[in-house]
Protein backbone atom coordinates (compact mmCIF):
# COMPACT_ATOMS: atom_id res chain seq x y z
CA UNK A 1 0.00 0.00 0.00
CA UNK A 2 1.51 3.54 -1.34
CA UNK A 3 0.75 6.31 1.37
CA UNK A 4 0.77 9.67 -0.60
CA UNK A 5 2.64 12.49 1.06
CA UNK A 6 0.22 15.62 1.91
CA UNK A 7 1.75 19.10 2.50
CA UNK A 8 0.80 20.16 5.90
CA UNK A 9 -1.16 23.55 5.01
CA UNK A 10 -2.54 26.48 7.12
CA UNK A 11 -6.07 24.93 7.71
CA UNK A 12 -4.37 21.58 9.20
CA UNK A 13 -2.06 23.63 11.31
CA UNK A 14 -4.82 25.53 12.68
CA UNK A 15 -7.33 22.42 12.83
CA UNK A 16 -4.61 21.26 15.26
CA UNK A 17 -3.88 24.49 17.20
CA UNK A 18 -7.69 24.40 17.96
CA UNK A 19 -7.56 21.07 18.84
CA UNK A 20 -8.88 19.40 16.00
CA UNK A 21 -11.97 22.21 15.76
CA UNK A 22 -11.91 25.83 14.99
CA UNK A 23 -15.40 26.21 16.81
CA UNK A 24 -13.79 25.11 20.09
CA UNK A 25 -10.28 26.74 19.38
CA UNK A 26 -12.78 29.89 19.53
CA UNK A 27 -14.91 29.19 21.83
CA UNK A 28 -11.48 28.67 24.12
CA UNK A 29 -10.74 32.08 23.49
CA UNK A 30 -13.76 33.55 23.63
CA UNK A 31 -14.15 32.17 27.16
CA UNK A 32 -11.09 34.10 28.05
CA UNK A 33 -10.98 37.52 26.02
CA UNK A 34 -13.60 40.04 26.10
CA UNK A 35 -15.90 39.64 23.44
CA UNK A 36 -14.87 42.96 22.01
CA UNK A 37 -11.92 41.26 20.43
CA UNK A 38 -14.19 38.75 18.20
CA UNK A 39 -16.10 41.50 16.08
CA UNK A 40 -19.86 40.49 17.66
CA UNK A 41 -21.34 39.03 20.45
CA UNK A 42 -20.69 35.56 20.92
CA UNK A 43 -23.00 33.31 22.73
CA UNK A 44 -22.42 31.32 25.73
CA UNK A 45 -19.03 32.13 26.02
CA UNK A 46 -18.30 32.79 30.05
CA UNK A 47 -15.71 31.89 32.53
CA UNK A 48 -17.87 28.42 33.79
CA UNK A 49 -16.56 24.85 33.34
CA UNK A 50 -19.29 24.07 30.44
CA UNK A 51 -19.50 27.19 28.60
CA UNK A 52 -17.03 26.28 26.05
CA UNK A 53 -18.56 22.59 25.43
CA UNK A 54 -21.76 24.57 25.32
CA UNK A 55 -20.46 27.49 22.83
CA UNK A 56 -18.90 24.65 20.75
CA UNK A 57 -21.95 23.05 20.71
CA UNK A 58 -23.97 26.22 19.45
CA UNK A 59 -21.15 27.32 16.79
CA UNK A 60 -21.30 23.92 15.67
CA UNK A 61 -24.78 24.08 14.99
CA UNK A 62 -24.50 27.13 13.37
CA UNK A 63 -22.07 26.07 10.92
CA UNK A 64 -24.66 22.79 10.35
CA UNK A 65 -27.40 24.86 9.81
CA UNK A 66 -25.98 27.51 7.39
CA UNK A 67 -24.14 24.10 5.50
CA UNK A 68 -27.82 22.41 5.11
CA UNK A 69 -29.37 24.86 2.97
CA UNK A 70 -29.17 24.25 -0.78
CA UNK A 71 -28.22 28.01 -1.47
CA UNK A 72 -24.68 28.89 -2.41
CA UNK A 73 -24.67 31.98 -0.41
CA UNK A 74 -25.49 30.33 2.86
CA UNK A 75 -22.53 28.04 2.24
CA UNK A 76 -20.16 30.98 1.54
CA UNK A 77 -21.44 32.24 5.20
CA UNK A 78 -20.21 28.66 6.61
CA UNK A 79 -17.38 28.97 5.07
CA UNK A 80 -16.37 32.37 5.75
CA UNK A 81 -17.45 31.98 9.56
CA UNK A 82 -15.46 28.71 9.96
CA UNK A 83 -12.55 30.54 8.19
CA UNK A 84 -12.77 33.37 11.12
CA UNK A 85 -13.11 30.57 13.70
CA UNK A 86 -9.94 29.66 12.88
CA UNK A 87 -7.96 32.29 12.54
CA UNK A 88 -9.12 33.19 16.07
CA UNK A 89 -8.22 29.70 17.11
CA UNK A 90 -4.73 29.65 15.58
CA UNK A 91 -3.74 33.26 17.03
CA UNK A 92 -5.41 32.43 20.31
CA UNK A 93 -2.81 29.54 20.35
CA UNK A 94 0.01 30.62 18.96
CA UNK A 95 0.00 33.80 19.72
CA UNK A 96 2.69 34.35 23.14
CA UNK A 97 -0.06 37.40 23.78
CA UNK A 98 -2.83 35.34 23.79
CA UNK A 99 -5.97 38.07 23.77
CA UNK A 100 -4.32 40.65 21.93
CA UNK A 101 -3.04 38.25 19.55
CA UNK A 102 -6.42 38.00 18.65
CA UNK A 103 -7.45 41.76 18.25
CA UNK A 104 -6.63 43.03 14.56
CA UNK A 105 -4.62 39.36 12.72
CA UNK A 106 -8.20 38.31 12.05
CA UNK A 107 -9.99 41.55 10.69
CA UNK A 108 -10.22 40.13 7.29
CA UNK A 109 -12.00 37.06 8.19
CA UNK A 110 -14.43 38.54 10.28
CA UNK A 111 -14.45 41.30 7.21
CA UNK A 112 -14.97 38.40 4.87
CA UNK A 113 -17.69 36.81 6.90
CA UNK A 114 -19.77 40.27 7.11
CA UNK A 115 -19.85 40.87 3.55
CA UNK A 116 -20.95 36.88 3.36
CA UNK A 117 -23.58 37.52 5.52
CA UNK A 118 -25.06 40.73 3.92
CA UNK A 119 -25.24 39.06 0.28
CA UNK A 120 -27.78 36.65 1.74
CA UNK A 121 -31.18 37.51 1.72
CA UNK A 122 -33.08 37.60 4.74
CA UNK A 123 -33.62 34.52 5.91
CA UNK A 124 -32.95 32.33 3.19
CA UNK A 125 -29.92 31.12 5.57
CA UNK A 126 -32.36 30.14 8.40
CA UNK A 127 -31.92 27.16 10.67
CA UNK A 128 -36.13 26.57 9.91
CA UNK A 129 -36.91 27.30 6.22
CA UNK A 130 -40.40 26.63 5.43
């Protein structure tokens, strides 16, 4: 059996920074920066034992939810809010300032991710379409 070599690239590094997801590499350091540093709000993410299980859990979703819908635009909002996800996780991790690490290395992403989610059109990205 031939194993075929794969170049390491950015995503797997940061896959692995976050410990194998960007949603929880985020939710890490969401649970320890202020939430000023991520762009928006993010849910669930506090100091207590279970908030990052339970802001993994919810990002997760999200992703899942915006990934189920047939139109092309919600997937480029997936995409472009996993992308962000990771780039948070990766500086989080590897950044020796840990918080401020975070602050402007990931402006495009979250840039990326807001122009994503104003091409949709209202809720044709929703978690209940009908």
């Amino acid at each position: 059996m031939r194993m075929l070599a794969l170049p390491l690239t950015g995503l797997f590094l940061v896959v692995a920074a976050a410990g194998c997801s960007s949603t929880r590499g985020y939710c890490e350091a969401s649970s320890d920066c202020d939430s000023e540093v991520f762009g928006f709000e993010v849910d669930d993410a506090g100091d207590a034992e279970d908030s990052v299980g339970v802001c993994t859990a919810n990002q997760d979703a999200r992703l899942s939810a915006l990934r189920a819908n047939e139109e092309d635009e919600c997937h480029e909002v997936a995409n472009a809010l996993d992308a962000y996800f990771a780039c948070v996780a990766n500086e989080f991790a590897g950044g020796e300032d840990g918080c401020d690490a975070v602050n402007d290395e990931c402006d495009d992403e979250l840039e990326d991710f807001q122009d994503a989610q104003a091409d949709i059109n209202g809720d044709e990205c929703s978690a209940s379409e009908e």
